[in-house]
Protein backbone atom coordinates (compact mmCIF):
# COMPACT_ATOMS: atom_id res chain seq x y z
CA UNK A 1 15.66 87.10 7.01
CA UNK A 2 13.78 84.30 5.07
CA UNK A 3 16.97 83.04 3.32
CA UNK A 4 18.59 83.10 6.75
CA UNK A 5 15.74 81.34 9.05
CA UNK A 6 15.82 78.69 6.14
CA UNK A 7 20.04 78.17 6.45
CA UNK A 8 19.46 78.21 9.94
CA UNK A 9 16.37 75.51 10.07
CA UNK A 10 18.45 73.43 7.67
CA UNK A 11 21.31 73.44 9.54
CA UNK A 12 19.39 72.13 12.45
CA UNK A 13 17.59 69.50 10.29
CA UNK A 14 21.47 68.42 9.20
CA UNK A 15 22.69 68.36 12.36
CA UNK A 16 19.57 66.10 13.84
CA UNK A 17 20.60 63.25 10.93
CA UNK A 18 24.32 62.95 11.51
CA UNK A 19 23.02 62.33 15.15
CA UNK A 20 20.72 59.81 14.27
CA UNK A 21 23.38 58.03 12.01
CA UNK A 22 26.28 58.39 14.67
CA UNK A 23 24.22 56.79 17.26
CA UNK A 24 23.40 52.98 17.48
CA UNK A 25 21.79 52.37 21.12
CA UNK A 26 19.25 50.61 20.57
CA UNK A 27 16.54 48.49 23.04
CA UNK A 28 13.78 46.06 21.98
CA UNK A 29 13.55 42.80 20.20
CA UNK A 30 12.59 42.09 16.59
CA UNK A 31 11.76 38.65 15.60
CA UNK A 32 10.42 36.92 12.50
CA UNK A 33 6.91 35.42 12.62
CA UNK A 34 6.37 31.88 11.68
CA UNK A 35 3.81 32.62 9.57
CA UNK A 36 4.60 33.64 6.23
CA UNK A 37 6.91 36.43 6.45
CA UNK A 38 4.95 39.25 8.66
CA UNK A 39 7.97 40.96 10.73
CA UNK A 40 6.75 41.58 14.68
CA UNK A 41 8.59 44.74 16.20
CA UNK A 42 8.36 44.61 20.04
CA UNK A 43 8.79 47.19 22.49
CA UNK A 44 11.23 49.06 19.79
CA UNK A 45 12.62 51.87 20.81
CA UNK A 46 15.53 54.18 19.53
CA UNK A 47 17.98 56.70 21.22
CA UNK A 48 20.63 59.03 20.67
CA UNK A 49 21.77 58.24 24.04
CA UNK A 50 20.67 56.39 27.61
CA UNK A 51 18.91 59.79 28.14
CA UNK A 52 17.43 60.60 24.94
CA UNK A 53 14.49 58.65 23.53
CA UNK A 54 13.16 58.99 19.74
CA UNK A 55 11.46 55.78 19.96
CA UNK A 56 10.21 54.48 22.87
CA UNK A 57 8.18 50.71 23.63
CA UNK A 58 6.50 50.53 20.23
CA UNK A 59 5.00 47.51 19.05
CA UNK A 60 3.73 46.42 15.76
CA UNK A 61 3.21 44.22 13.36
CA UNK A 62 4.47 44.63 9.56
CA UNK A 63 2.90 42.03 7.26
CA UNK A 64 4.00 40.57 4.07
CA UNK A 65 3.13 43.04 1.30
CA UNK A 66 1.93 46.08 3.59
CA UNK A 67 3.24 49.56 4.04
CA UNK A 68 3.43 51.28 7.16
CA UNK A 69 2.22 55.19 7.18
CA UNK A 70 3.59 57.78 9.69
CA UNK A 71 1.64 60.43 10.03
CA UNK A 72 1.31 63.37 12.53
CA UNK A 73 0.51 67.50 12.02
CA UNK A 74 3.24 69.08 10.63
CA UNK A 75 6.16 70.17 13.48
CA UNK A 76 4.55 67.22 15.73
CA UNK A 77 7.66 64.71 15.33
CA UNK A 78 6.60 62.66 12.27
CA UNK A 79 10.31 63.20 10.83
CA UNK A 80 12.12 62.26 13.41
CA UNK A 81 10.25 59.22 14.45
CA UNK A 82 10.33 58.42 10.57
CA UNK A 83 14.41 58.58 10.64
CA UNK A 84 14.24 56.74 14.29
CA UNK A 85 12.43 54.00 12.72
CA UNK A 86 14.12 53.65 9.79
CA UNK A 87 17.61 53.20 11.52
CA UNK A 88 16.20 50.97 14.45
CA UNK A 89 15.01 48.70 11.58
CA UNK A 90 18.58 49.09 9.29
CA UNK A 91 20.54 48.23 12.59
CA UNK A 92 18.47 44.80 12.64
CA UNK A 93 19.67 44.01 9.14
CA UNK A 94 16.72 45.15 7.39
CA UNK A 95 16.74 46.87 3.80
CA UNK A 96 14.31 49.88 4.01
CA UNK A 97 12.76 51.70 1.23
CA UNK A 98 11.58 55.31 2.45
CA UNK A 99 8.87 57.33 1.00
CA UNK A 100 7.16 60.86 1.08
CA UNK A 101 3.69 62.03 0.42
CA UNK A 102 3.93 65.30 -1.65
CA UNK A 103 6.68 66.78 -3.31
CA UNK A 104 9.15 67.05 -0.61
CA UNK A 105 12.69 66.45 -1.14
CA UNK A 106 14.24 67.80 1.91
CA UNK A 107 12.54 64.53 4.42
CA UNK A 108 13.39 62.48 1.28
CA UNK A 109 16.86 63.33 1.44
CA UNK A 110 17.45 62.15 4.98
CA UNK A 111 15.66 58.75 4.36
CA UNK A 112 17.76 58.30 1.73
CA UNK A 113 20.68 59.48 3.89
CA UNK A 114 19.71 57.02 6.60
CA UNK A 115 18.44 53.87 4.21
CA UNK A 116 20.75 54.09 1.73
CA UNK A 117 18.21 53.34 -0.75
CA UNK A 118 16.67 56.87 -2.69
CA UNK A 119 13.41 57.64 -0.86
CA UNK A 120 10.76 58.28 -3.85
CA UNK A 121 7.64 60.51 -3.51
CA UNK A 122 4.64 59.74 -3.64
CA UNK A 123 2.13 63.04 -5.01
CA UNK A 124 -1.57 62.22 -5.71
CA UNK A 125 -2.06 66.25 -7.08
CA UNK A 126 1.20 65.69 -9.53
CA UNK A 127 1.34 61.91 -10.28
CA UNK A 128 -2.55 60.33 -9.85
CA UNK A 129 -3.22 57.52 -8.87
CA UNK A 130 -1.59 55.42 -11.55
CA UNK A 131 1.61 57.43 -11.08
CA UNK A 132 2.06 56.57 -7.12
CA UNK A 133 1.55 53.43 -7.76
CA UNK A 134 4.12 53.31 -10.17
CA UNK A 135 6.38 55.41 -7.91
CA UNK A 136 5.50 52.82 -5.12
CA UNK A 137 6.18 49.95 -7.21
CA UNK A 138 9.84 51.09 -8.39
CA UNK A 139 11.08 51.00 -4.54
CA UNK A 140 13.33 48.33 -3.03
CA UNK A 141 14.08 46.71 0.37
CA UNK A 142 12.44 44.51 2.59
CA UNK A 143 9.57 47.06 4.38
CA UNK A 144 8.61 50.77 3.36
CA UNK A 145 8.31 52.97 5.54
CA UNK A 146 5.96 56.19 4.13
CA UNK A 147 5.91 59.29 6.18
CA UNK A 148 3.42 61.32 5.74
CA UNK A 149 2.09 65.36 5.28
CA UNK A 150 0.56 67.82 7.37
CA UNK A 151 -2.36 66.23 9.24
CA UNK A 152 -3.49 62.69 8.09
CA UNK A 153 -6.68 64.09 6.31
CA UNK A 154 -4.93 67.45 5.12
CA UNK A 155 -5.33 67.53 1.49
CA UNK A 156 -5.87 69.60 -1.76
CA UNK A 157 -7.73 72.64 -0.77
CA UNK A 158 -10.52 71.98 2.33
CA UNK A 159 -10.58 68.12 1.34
CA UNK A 160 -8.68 64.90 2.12
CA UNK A 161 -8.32 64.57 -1.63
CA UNK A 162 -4.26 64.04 -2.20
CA UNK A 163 -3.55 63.75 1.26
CA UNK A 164 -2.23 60.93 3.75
CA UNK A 165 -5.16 59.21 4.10
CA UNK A 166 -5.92 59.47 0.37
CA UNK A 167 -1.86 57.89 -0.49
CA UNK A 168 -2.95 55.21 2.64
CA UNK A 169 -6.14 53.87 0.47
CA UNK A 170 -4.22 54.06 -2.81
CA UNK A 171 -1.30 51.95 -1.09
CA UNK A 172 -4.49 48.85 -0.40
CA UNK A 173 -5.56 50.29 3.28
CA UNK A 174 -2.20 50.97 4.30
CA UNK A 175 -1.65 50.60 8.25
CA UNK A 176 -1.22 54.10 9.38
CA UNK A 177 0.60 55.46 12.72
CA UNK A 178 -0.23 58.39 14.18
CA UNK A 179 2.26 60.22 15.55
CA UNK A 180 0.55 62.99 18.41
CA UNK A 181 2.44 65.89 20.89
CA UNK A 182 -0.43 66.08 23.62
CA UNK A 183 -0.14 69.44 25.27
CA UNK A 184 -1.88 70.12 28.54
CA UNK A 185 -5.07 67.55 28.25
CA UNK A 186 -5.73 63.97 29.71
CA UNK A 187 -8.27 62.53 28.19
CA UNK A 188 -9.54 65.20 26.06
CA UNK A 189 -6.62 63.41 23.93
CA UNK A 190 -8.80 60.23 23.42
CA UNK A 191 -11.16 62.25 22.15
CA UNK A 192 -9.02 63.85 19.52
CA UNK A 193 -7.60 60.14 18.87
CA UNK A 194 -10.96 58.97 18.55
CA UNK A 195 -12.42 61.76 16.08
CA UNK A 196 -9.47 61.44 14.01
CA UNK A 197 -10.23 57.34 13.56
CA UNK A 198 -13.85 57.85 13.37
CA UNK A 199 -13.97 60.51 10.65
CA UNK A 200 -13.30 58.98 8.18
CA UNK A 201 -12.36 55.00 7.76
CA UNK A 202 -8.55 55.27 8.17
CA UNK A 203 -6.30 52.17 9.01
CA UNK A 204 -4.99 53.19 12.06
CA UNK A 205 -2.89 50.91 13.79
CA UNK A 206 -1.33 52.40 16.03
CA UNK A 207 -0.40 56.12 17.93
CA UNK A 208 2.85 57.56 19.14
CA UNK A 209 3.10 59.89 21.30
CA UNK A 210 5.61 62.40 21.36
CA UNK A 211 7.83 64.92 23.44
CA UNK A 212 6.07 63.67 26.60
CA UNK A 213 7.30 62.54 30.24
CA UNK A 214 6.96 59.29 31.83
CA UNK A 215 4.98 60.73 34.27
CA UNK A 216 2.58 61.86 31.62
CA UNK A 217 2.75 58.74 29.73
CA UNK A 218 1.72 56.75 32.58
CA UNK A 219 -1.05 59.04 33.39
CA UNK A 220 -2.11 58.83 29.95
């Protein structure tokens, strides 16, 4: 039963990507900055149709020499937004280099699938330090885009040690986005978003938030 969830779940997975690629509606402007060459995403959003929404009015800013972290609990979205992002930005012309905290190759295979560039791991627990930096250092492209694992502080053991945030302050403070499902709260959810900044003294940039109405949003 194992064998056959994991055929099943992968077949799924497979079936999400050739979506993603098929699909080019797209909403949102991108435009250069004049300072240096710091890229300034407005109101991006990405969709596999009018009806649809992965991505939906975010706004950032990627500067010269940076990497951009996605990170959400495992099952809340942090894939798909990853792939959504990563297309939105290769359907503006730009060459992305994906990454992966930990040793999964399955997410790595559909940035790679989506990029076109191999998406290269980056493991704290099997490489050090030293290593993910090399690992880091061996991508291409003109932005990387790192998604993240498990929870943003979910590490070896009962530590952050190896996890997202760890990869984040290896990576020079590495803007991270937080990608959240809220389920039945209001503002108990700024709490959450504010214990997660506060614990410990992560980059955060920016939140997403995921599998919720417009209603909701605008409520939020």
């Amino acid at each position: 039963l194992q064998n056959l969830a994991a055929i099943i779940s992968a077949d799924v997975q497979c079936e999400r990507m050739d979506e993603i690629l098929s699909h080019k509606v797209q909403n949102g402007t991108t435009e250069m900055n004049n300072n240096g060459f710091d890229i300034k995403f407005e109101n991006v959003g990405f969709s596999y149709d009018t009806n649809n929404e992965v991505l939906s009015d975010v706004s950032f800013i990627a500067k010269q020499g940076e990497v951009t972290a996605i990170i959400g609990p495992s099952g809340g979205g942090k894939t798909t937004v990853t792939l959504g992002l990563m297309k939105a930005l290769k359907n503006r012309g730009y060459d992305v280099q994906g990454y992966k905290v930990g040793p999964d190759y399955i997410d790595s295979g559909f940035h790679t699938e989506i990029t076109g560039n191999v998406s290269r791991n980056l493991d704290l627990h099997l490489m050090g330090e030293d290593g993910v930096k090399a690992s880091f250092s061996r991508g291409k492209g003109d932005l990387a885009v790192v998604e993240g694992v498990m929870g943003l502080y979910d590490g070896k053991g009962l530590t952050e040690e190896c996890s997202t945030y760890s990869i984040s302050k290896v990576l020079n403070n590495a803007p991270i986005i937080l990608v959240i499902t809220p389920k039945a709260q209001s503002i108990t959810l700024c709490a959450e978003i504010n214990g997660i900044k506060n614990f410990k003294d992560a980059n955060i940039s920016g939140v997403i938030l995921n599998c919720i109405s417009e209603s909701y949003y605008n409520l939020l």
